[in-house]
N, C-alpha and C. Protein backbone atom coordinates (compact mmCIF):
# COMPACT_ATOMS: atom_id res chain seq x y z
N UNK A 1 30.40 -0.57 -1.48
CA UNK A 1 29.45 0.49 -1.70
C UNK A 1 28.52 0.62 -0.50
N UNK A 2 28.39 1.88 -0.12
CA UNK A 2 27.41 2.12 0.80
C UNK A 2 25.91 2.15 0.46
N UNK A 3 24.90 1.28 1.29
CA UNK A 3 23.75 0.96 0.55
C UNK A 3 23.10 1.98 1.89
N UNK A 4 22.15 2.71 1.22
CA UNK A 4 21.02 3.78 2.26
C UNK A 4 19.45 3.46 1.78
N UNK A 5 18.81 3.16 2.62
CA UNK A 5 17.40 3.37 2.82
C UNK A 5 16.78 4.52 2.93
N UNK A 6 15.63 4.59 2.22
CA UNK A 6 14.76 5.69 2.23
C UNK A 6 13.26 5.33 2.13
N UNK A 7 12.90 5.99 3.07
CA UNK A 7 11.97 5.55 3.47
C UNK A 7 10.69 7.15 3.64
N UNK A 8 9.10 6.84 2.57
CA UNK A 8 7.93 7.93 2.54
C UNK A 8 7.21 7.27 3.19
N UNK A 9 6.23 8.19 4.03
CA UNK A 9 5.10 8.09 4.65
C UNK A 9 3.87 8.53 3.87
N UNK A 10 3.27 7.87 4.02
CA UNK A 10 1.73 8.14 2.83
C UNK A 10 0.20 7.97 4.11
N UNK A 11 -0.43 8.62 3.58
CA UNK A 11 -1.73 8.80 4.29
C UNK A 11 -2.74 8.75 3.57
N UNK A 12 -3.64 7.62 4.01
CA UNK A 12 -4.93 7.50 3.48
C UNK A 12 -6.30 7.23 3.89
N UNK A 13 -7.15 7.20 3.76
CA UNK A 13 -8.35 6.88 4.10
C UNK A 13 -9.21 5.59 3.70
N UNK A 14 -9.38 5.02 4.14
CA UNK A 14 -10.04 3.71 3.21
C UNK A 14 -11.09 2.98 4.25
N UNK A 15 -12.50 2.19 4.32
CA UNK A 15 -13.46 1.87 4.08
C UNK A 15 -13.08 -0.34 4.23
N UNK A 16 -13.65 -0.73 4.95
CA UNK A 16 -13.53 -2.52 4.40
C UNK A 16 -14.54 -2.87 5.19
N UNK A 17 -14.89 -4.16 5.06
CA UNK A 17 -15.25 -5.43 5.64
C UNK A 17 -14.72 -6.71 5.81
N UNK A 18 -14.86 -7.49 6.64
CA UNK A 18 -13.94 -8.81 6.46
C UNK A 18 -15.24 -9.42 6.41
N UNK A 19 -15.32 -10.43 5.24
CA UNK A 19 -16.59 -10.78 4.81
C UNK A 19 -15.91 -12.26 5.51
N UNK A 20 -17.21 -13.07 6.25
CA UNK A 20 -17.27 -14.34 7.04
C UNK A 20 -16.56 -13.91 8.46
N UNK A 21 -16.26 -13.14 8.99
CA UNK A 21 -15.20 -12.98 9.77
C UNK A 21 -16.19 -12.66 11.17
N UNK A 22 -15.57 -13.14 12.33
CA UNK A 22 -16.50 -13.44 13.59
C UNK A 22 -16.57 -12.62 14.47
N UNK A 23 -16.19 -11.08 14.13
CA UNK A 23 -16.29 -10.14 15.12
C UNK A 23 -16.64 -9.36 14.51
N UNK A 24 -16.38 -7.96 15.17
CA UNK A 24 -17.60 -6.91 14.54
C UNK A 24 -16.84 -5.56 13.03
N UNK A 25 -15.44 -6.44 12.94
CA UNK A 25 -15.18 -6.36 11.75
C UNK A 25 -15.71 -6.63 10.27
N UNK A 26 -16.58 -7.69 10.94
CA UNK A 26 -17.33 -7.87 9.55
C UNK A 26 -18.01 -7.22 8.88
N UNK A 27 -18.60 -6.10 9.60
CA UNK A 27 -19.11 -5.00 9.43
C UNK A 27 -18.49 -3.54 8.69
N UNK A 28 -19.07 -2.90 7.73
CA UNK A 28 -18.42 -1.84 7.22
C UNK A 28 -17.85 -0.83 8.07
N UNK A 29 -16.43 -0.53 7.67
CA UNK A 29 -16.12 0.52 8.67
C UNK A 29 -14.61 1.06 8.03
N UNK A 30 -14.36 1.91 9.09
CA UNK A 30 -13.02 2.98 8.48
C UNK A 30 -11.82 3.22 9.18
N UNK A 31 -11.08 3.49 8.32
CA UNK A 31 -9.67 3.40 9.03
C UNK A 31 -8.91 4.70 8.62
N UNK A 32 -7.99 5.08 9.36
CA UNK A 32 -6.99 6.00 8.58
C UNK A 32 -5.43 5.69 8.57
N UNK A 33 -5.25 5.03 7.57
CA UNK A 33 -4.27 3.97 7.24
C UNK A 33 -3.38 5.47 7.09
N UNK A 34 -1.71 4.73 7.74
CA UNK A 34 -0.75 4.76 7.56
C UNK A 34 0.28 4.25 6.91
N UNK A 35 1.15 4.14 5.62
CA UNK A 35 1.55 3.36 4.91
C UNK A 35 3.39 3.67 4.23
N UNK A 36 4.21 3.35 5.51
CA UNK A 36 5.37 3.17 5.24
C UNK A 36 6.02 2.48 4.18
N UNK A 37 6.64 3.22 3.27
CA UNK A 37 7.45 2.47 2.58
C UNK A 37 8.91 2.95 2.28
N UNK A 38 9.83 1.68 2.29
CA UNK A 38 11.01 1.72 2.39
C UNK A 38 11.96 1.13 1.41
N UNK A 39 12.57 1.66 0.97
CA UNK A 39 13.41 1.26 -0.37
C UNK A 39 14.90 1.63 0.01
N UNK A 40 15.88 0.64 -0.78
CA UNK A 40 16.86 0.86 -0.31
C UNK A 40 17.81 0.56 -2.17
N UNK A 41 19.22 1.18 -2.06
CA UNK A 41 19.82 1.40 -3.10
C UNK A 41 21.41 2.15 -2.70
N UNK A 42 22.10 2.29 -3.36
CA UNK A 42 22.85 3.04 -3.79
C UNK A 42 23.33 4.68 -4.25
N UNK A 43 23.56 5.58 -3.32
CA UNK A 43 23.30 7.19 -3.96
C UNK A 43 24.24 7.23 -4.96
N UNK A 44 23.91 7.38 -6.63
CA UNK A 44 24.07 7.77 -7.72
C UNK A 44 25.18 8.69 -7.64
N UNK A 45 26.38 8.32 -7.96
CA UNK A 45 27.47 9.17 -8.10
C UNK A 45 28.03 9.61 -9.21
N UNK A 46 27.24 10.51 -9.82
CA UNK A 46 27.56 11.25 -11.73
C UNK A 46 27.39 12.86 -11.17
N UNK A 47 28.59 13.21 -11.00
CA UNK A 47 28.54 15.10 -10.66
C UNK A 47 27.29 16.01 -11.47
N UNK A 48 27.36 15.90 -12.62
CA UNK A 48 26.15 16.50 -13.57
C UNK A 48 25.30 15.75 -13.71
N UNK A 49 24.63 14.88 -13.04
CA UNK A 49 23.05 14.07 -12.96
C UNK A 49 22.22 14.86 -11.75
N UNK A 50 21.16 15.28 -12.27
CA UNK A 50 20.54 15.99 -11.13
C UNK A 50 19.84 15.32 -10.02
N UNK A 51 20.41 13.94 -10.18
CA UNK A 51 20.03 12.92 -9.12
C UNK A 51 21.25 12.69 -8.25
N UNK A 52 22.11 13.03 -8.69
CA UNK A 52 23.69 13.00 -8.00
C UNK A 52 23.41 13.05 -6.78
N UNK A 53 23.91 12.15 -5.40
CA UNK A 53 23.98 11.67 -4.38
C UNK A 53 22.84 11.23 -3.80
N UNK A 54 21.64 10.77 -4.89
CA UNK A 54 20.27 10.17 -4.32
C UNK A 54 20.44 8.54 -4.81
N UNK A 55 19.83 7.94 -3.44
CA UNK A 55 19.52 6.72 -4.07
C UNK A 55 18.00 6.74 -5.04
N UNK A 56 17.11 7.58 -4.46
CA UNK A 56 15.69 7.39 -5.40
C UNK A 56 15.32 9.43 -4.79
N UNK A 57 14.73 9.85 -5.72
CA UNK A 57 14.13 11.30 -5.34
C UNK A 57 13.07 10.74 -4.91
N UNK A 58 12.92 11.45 -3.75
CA UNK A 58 11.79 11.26 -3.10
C UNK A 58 10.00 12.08 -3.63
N UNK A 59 10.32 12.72 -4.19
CA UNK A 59 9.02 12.85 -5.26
C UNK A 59 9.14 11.89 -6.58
N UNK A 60 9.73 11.13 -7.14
CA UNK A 60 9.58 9.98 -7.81
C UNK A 60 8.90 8.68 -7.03
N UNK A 61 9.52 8.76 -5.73
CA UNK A 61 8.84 7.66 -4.53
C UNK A 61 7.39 8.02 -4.35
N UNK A 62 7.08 9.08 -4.19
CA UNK A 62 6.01 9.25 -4.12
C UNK A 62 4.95 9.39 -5.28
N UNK A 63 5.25 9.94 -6.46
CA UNK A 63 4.40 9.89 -7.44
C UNK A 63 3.89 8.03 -7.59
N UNK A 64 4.98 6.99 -7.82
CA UNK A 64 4.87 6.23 -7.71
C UNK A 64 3.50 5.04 -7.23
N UNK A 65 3.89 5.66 -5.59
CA UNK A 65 2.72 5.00 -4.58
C UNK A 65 1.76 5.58 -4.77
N UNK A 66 1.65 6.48 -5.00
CA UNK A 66 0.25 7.79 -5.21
C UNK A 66 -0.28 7.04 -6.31
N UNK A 67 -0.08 7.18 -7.50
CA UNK A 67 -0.34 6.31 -8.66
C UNK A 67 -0.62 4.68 -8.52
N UNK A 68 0.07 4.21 -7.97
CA UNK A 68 -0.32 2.67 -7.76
C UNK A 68 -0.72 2.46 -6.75
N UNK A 69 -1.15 2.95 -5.61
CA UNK A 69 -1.80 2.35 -4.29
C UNK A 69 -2.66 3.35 -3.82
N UNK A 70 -2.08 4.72 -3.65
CA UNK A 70 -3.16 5.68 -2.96
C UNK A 70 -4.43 6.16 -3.26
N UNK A 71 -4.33 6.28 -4.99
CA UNK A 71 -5.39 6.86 -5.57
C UNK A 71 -6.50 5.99 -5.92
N UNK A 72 -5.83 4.84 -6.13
CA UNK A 72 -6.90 3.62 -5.90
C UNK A 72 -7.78 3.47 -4.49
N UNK A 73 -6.78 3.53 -3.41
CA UNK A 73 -7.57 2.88 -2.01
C UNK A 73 -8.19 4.32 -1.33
N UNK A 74 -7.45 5.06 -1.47
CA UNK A 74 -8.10 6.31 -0.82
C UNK A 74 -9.29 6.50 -0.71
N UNK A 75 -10.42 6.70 -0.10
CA UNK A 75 -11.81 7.05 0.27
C UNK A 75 -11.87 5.77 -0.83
N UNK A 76 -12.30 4.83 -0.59
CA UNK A 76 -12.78 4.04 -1.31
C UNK A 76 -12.98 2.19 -0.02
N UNK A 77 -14.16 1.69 -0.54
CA UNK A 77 -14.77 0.97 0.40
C UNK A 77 -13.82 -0.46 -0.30
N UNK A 78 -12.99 -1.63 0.48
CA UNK A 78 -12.42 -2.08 0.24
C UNK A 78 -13.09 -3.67 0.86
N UNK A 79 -13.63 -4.51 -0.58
CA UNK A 79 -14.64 -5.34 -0.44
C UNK A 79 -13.85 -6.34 -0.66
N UNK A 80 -13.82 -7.73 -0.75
CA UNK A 80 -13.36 -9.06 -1.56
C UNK A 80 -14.22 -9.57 -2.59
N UNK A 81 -14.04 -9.64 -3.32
CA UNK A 81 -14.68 -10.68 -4.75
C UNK A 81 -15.84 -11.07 -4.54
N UNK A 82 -15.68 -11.69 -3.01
CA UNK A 82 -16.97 -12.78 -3.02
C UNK A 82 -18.28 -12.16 -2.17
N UNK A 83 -18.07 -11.10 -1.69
CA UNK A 83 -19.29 -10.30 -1.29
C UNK A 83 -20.24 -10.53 -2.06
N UNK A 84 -21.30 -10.63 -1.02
CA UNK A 84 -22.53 -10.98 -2.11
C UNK A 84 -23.28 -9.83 -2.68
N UNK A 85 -23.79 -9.94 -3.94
CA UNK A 85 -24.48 -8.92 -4.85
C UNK A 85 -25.63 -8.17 -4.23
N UNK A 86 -26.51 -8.58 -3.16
CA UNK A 86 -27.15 -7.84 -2.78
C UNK A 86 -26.99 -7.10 -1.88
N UNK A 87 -25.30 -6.43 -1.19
CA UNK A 87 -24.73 -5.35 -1.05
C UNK A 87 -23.99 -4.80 -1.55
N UNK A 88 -23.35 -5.67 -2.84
CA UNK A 88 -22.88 -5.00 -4.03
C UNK A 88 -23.53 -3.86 -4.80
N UNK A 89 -24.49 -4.20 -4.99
CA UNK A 89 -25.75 -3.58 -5.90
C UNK A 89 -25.64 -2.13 -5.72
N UNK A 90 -26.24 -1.87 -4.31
CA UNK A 90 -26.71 -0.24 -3.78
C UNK A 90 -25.21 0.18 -3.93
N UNK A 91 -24.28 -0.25 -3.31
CA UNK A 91 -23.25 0.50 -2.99
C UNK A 91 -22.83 0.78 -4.98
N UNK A 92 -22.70 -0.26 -5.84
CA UNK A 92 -22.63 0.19 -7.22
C UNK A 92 -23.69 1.50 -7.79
N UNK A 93 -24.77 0.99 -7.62
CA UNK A 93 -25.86 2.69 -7.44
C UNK A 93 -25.94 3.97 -7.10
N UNK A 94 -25.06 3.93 -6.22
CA UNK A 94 -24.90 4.88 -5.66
C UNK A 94 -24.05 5.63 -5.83
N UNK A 95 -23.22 4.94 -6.59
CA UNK A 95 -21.30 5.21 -7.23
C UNK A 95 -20.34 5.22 -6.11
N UNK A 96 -20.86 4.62 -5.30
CA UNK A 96 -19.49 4.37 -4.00
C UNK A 96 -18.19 3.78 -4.60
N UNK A 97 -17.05 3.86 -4.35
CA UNK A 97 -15.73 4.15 -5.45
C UNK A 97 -15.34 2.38 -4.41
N UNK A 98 -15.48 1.44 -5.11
CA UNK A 98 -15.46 -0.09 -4.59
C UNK A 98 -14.08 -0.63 -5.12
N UNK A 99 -13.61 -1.30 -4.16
CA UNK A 99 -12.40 -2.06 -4.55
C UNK A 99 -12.57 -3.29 -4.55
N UNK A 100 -12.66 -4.12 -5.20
CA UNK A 100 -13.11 -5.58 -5.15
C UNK A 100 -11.60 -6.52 -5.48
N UNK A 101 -11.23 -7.11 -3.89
CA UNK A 101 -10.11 -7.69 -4.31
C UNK A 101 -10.18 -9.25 -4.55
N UNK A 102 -9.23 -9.90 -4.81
CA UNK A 102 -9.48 -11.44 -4.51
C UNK A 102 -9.13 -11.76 -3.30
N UNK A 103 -8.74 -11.13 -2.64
CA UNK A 103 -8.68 -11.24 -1.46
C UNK A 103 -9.50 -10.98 -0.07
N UNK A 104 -9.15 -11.81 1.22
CA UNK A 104 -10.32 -11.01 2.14
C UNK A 104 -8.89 -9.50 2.51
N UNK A 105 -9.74 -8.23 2.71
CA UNK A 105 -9.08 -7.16 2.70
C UNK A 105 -8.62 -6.87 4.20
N UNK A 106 -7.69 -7.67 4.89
CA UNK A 106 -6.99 -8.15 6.11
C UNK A 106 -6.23 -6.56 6.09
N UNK A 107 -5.09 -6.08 6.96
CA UNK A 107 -4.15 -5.22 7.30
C UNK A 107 -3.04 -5.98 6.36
N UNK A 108 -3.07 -7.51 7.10
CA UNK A 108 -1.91 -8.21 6.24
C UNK A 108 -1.86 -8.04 4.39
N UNK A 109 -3.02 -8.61 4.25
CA UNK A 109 -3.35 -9.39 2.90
C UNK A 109 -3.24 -7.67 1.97
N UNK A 110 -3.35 -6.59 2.59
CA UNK A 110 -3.63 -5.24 1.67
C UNK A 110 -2.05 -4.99 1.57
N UNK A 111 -1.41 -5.29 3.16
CA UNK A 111 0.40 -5.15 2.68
C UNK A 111 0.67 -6.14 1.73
N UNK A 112 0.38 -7.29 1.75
CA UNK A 112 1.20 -7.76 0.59
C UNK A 112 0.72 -7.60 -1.00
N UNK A 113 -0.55 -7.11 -1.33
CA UNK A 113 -0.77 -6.36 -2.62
C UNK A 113 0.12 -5.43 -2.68
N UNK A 114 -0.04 -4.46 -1.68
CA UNK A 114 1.06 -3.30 -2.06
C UNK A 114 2.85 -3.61 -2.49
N UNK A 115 3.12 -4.96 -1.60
CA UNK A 115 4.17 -5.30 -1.83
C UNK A 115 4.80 -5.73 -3.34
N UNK A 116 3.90 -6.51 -3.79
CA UNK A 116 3.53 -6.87 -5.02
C UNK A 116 3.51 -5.81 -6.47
N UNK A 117 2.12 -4.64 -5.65
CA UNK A 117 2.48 -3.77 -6.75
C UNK A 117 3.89 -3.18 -7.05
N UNK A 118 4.30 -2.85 -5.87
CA UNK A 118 5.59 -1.87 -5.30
C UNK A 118 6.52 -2.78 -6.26
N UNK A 119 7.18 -4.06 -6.07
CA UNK A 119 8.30 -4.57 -6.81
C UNK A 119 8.06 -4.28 -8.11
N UNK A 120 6.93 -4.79 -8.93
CA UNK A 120 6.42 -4.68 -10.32
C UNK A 120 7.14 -3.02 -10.56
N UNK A 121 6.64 -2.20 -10.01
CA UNK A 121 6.99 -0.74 -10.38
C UNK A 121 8.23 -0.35 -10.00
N UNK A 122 9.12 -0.53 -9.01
CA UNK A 122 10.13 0.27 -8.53
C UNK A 122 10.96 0.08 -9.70
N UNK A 123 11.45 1.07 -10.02
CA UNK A 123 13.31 1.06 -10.57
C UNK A 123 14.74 0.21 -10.39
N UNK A 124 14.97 -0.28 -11.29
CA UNK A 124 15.93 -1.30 -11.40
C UNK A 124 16.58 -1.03 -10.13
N UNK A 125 17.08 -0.33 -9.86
CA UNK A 125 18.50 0.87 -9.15
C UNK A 125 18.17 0.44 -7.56
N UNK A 126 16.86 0.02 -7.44
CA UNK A 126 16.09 0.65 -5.91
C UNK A 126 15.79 -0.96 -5.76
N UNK A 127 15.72 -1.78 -4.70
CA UNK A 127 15.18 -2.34 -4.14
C UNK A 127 14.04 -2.19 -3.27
N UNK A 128 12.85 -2.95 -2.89
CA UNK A 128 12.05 -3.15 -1.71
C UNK A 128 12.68 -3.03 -0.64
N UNK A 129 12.48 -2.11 0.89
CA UNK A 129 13.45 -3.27 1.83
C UNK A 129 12.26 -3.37 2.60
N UNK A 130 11.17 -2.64 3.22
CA UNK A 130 10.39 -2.70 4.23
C UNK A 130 9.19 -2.00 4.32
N UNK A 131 8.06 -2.48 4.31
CA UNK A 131 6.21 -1.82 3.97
C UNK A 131 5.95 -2.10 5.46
N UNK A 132 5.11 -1.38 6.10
CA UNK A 132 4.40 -0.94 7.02
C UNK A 132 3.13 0.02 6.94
N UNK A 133 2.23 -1.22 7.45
CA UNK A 133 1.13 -0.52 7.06
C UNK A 133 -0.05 -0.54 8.09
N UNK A 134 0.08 1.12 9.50
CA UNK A 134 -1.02 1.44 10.44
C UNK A 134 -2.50 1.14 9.83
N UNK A 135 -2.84 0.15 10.33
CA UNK A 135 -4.48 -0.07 10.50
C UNK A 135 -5.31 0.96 11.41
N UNK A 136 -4.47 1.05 12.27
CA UNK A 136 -5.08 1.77 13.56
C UNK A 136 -3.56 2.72 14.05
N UNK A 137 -4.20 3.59 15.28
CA UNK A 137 -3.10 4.27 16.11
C UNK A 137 -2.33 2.60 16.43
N UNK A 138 -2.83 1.77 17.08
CA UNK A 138 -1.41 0.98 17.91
C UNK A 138 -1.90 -0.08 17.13
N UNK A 139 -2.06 -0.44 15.63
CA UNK A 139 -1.73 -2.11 15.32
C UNK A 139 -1.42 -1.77 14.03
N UNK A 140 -0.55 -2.52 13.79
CA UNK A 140 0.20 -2.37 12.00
C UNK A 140 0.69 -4.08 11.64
N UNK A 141 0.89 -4.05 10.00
CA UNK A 141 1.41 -5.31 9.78
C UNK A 141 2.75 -4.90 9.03
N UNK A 142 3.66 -5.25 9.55
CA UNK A 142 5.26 -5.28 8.60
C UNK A 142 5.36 -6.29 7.26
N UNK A 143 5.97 -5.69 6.36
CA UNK A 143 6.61 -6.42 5.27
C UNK A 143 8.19 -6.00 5.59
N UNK A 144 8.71 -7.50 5.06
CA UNK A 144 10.66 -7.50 4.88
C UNK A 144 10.70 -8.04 3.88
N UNK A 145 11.91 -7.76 3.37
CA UNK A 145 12.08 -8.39 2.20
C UNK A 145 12.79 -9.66 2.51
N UNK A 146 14.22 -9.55 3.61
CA UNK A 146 14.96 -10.22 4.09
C UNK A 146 14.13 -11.52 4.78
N UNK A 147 12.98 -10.99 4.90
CA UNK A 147 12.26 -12.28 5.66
C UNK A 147 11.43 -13.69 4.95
N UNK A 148 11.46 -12.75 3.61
CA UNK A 148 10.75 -13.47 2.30
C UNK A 148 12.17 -14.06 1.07
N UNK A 149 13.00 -14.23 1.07
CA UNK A 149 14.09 -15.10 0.09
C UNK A 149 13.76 -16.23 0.41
């Protein structure tokens, strides 16, 4: 069987700090994240299935990520747990739309949530194969799947 990859591009906006961190990242600031994702499968061969010769519709791929990653991180300030409450506070006051992870909110550490969410949700049919995710114009962090067995 011939296995094909497919692969959406998603665009977002998002807000962090790297809390303890020794450069001037530590500081609030913004990004306009780029967020590759790549799935790979089998194109569906049933003549009368209106999915007939897709491995995944690509508006199913996307409702997907939209729903589990975009609408969450989008314009929204992306904090860790352990931030302390007296910049928690105002930004809660104010209704700033806060993501509080357990994590520090790295390029890396945000791909592998997504990675995480992404398996939990995809479709039996579809595998993970590859997340990429622009921090900036020239720095990104890769996910493989092949690199993680």
């Amino acid at each position: 069987m011939t296995r094909i990859r497919l692969t959406r591009l998603f665009t977002f906006e998002t807000a962090h700090a790297l809390l303890n961190y020794d450069g001037p990242c530590r500081r609030i600031h913004g990004h306009s994240y780029k967020l590759e994702v790549t799935v790979m499968g089998t194109p569906l061969v049933e003549e009368e299935h209106p999915k007939n010769g897709m491995v995944m519709d690509f508006g199913d791929l996307k409702q997907l990520v939209q729903e589990h990653i975009i609408r969450q991180f989008d314009h929204a300030l992306v904090l860790s747990q352990g931030t302390p409450d007296d910049l928690l506070e105002p930004l809660r006051k104010y209704e700033h739309n806060l993501v509080l992870t357990p994590y520090q909110p790295t390029c890396e550490n945000m791909l592998i949530d997504f990675q995480h969410r992404l398996q939990r949700i995809l479709p039996d049919h579809v595998q993970l194969h590859h997340l990429k995710l622009w921090e900036t114009q020239n720095s990104f962090a890769e996910w493989f799947a092949e690199d993680n067995h």
